[in-house]
PDB file of N, CA and C in Angstrom:
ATOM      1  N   UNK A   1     118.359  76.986 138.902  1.00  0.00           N
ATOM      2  CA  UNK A   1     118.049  77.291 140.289  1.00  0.00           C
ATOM      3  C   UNK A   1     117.705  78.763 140.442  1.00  0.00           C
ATOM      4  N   UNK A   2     118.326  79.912 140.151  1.00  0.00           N
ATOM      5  CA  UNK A   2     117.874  81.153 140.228  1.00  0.00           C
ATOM      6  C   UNK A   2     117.118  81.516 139.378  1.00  0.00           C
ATOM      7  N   UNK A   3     116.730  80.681 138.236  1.00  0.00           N
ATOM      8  CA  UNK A   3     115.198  80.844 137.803  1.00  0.00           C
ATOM      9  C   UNK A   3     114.301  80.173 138.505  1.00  0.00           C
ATOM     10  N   UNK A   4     114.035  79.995 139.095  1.00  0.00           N
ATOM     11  CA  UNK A   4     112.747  79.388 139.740  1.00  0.00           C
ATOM     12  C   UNK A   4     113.169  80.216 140.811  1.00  0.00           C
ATOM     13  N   UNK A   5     114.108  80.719 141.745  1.00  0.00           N
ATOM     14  CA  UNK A   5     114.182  81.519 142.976  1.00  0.00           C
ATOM     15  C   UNK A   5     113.150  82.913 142.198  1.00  0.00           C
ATOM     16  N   UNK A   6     113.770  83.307 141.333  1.00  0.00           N
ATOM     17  CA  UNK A   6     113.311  84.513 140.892  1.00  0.00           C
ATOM     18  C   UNK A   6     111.687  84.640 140.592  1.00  0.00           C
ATOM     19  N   UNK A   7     111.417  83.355 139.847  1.00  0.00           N
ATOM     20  CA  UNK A   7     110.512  83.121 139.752  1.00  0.00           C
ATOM     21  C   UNK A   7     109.243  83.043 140.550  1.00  0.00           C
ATOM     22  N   UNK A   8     109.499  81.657 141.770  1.00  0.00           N
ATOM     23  CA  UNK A   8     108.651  81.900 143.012  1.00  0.00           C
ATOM     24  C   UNK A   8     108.658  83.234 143.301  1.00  0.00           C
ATOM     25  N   UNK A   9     109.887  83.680 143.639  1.00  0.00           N
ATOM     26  CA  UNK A   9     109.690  85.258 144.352  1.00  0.00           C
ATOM     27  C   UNK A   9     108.755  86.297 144.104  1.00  0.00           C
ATOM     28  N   UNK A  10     109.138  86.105 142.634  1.00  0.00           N
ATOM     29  CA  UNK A  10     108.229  87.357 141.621  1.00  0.00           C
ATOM     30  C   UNK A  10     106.730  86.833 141.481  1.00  0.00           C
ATOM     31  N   UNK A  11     105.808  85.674 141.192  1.00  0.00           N
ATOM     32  CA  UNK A  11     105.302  85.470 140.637  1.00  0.00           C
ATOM     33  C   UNK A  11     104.131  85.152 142.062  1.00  0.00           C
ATOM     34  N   UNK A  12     104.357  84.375 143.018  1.00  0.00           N
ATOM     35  CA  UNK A  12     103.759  83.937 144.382  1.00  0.00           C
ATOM     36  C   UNK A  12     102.771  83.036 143.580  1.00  0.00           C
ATOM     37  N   UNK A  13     103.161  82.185 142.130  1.00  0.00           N
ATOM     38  CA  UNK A  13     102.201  81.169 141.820  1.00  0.00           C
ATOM     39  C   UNK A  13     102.824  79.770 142.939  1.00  0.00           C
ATOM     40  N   UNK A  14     101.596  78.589 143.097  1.00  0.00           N
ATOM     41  CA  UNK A  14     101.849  77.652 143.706  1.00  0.00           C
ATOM     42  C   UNK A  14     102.897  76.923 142.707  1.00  0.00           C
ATOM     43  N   UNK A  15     102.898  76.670 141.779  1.00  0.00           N
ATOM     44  CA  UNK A  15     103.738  75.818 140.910  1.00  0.00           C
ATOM     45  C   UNK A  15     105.004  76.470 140.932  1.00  0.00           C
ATOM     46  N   UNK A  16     105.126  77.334 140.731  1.00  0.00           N
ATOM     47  CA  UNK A  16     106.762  78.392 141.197  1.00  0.00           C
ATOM     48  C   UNK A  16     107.252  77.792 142.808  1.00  0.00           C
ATOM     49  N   UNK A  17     106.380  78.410 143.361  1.00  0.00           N
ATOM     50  CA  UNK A  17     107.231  78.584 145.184  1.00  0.00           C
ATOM     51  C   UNK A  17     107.444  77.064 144.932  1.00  0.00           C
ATOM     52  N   UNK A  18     106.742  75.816 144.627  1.00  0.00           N
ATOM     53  CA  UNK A  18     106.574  74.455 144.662  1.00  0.00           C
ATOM     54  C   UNK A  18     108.198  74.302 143.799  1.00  0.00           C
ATOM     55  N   UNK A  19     108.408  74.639 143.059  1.00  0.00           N
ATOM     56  CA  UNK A  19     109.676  74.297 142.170  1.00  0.00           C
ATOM     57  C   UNK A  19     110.722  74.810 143.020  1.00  0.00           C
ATOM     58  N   UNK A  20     110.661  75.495 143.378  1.00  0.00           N
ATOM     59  CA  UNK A  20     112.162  76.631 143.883  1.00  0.00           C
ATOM     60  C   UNK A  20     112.124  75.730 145.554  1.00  0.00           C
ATOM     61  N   UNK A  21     111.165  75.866 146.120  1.00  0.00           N
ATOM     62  CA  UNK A  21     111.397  74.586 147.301  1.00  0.00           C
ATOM     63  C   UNK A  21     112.126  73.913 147.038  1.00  0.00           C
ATOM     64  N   UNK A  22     111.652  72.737 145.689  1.00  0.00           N
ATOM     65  CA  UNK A  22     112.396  71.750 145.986  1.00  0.00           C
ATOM     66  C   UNK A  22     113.841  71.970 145.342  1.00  0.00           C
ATOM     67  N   UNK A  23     113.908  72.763 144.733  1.00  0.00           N
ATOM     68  CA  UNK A  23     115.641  72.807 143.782  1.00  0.00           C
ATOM     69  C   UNK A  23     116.469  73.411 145.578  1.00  0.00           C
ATOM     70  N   UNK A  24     115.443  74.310 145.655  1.00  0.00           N
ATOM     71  CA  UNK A  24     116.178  74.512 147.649  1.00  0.00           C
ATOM     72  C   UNK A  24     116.816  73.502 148.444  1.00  0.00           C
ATOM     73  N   UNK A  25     115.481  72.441 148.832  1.00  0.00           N
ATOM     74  CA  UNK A  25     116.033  71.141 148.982  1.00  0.00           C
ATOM     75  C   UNK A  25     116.735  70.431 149.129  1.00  0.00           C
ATOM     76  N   UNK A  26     116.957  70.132 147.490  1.00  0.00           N
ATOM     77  CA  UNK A  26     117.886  69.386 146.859  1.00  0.00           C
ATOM     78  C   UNK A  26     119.011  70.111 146.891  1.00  0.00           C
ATOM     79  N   UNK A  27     119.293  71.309 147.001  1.00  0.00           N
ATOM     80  CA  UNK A  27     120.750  71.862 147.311  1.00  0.00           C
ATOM     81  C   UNK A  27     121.264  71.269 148.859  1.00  0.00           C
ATOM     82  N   UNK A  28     120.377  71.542 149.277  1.00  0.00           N
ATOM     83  CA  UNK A  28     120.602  71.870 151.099  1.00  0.00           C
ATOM     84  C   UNK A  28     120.821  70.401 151.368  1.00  0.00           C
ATOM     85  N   UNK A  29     120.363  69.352 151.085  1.00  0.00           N
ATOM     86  CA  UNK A  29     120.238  67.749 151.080  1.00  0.00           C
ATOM     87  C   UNK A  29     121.667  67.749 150.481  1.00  0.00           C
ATOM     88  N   UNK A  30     122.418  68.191 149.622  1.00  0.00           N
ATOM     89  CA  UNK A  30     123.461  67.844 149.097  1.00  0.00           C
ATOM     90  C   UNK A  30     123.990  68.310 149.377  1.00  0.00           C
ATOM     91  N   UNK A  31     124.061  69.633 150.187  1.00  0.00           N
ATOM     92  CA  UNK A  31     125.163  70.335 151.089  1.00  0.00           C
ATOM     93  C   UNK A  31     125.398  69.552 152.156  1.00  0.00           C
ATOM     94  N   UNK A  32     124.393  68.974 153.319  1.00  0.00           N
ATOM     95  CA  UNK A  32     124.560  67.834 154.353  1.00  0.00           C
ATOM     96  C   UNK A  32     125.477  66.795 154.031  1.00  0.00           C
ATOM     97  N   UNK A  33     125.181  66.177 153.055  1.00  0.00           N
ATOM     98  CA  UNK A  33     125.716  64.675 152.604  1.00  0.00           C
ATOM     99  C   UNK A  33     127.049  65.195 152.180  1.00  0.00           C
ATOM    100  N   UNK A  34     127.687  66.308 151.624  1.00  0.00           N
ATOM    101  CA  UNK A  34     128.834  66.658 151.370  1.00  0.00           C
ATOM    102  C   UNK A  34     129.670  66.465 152.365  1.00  0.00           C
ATOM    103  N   UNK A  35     128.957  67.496 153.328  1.00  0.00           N
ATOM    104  CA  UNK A  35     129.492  67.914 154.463  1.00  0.00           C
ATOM    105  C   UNK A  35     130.158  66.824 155.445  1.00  0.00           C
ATOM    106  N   UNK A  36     128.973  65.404 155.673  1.00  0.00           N
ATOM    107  CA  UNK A  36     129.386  64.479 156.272  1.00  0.00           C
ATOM    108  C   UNK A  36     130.767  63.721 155.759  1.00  0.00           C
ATOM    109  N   UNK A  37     130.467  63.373 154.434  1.00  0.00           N
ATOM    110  CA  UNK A  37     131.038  62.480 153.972  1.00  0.00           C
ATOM    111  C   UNK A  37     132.476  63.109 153.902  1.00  0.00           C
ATOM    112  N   UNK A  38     132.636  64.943 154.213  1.00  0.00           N
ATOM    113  CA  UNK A  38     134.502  65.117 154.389  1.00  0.00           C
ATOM    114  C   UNK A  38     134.427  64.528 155.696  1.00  0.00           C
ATOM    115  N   UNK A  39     133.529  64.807 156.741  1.00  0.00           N
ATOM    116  CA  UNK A  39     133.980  64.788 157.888  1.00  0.00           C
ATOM    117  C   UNK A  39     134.330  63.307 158.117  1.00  0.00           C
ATOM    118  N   UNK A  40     133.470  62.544 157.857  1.00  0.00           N
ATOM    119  CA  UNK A  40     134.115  60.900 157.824  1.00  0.00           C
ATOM    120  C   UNK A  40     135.386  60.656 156.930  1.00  0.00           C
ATOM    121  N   UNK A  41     135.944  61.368 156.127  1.00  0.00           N
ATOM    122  CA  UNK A  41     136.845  60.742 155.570  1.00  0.00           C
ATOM    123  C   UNK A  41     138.022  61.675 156.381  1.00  0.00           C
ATOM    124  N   UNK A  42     137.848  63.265 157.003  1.00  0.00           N
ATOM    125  CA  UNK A  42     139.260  63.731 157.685  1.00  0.00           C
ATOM    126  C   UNK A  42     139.411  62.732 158.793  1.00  0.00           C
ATOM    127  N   UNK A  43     137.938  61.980 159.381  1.00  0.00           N
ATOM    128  CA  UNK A  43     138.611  61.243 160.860  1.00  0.00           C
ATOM    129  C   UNK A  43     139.023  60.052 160.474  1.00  0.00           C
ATOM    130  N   UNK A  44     138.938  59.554 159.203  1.00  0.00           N
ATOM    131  CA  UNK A  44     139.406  58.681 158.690  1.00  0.00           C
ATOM    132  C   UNK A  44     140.671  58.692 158.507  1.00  0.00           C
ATOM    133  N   UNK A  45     141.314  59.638 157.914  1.00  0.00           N
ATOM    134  CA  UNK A  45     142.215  59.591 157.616  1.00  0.00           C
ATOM    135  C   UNK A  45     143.559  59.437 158.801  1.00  0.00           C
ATOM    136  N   UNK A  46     142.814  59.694 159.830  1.00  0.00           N
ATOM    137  CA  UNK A  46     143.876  60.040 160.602  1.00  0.00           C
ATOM    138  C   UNK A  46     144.208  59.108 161.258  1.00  0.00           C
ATOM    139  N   UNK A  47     144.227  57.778 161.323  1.00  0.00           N
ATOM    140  CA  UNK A  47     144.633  56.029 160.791  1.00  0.00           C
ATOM    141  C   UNK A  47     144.916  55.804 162.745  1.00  0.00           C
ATOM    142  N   UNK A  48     144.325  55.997 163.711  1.00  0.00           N
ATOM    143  CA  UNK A  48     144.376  55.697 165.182  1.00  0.00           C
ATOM    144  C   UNK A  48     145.201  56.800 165.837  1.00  0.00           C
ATOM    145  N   UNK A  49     145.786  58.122 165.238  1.00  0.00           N
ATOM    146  CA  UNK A  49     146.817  58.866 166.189  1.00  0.00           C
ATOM    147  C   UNK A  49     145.711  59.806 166.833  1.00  0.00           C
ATOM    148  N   UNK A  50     145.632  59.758 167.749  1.00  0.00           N
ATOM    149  CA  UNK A  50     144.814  60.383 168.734  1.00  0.00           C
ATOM    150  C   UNK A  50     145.392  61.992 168.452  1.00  0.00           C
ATOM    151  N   UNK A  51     146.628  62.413 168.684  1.00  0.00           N
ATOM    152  CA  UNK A  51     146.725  64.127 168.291  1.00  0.00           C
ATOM    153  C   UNK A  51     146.060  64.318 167.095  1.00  0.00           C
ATOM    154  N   UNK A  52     145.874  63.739 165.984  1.00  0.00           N
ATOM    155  CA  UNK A  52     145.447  64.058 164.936  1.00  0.00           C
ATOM    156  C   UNK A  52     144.080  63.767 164.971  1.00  0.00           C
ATOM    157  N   UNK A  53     143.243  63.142 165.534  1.00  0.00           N
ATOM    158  CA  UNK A  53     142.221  62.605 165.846  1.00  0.00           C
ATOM    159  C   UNK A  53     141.310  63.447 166.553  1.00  0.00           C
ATOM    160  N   UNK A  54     141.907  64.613 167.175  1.00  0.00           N
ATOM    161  CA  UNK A  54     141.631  65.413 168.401  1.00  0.00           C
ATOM    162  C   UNK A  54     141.700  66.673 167.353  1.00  0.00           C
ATOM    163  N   UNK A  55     142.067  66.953 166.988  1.00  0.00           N
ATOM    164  CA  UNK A  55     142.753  67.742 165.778  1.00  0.00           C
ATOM    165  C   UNK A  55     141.972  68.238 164.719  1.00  0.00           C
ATOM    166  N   UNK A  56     141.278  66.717 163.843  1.00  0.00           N
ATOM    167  CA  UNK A  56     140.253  66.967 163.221  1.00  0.00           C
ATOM    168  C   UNK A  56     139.414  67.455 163.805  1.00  0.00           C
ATOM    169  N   UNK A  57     138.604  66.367 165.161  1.00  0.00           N
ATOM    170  CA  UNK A  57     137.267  66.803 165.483  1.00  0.00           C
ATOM    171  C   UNK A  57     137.612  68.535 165.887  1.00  0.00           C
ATOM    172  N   UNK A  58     138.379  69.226 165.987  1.00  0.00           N
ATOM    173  CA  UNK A  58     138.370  70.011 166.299  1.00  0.00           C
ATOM    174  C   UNK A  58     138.110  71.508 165.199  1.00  0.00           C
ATOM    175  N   UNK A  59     138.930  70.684 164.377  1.00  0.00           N
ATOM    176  CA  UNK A  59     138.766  71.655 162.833  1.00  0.00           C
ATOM    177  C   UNK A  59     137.287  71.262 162.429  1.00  0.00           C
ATOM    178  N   UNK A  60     136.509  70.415 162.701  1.00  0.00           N
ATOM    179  CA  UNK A  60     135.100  69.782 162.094  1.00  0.00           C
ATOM    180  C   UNK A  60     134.236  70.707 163.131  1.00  0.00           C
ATOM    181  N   UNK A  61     134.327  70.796 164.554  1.00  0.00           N
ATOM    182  CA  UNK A  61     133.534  71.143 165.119  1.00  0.00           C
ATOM    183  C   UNK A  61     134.083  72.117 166.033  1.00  0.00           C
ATOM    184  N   UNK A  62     134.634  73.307 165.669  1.00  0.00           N
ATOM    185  CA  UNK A  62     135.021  74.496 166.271  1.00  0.00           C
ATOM    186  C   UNK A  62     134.061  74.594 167.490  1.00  0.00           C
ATOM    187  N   UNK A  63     134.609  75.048 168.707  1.00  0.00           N
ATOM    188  CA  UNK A  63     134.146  75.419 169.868  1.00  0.00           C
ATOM    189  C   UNK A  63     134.480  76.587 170.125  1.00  0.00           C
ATOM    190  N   UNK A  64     134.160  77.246 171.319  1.00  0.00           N
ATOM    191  CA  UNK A  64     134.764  78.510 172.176  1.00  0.00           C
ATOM    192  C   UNK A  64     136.078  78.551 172.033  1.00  0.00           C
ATOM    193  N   UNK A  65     136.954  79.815 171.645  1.00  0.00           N
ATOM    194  CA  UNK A  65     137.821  79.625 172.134  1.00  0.00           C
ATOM    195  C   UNK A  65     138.151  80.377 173.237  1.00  0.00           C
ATOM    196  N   UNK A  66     139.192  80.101 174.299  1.00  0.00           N
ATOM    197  CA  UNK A  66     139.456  80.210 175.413  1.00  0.00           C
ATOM    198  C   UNK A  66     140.924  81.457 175.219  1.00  0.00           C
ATOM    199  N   UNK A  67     140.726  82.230 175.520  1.00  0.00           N
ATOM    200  CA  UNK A  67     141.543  83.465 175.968  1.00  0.00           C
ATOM    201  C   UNK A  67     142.388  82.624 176.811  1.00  0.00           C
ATOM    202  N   UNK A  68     143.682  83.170 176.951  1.00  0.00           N
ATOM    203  CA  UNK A  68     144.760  82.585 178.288  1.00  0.00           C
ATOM    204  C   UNK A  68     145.317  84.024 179.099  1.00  0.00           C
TER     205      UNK A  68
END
């Protein structure tokens, strides 16, 4: 992978930038599918208890937080 980054970079041939795209890609495609597949298994795990349920989505999808 950081040969072909280096590569496209340095070189601005079409067959370079064309390689390093897709190894890009294919990282970023497998970072998504990672990503999902914890998040389905923390709300999974948490077997109908709603505090824990509330809990995850919360650790999964951080919001504002609110000063008191």
């Amino acid at each position: 992978m950081q040969l072909s980054v280096a590569k496209g970079k340095q070189s601005h041939a079409t067959e370079d930038w064309f390689a390093y795209k897709s190894h890009r890609n294919r990282v970023t495609k497998s970072i998504k599918i990672a990503k999902s597949k914890y998040n389905i298994k923390v709300i999974e795990d948490c077997g109908g208890n709603p505090k824990a349920f509330w809990q995850a989505i919360k650790k999964i999808m951080p919001g504002e937080t609110k000063d008191v």
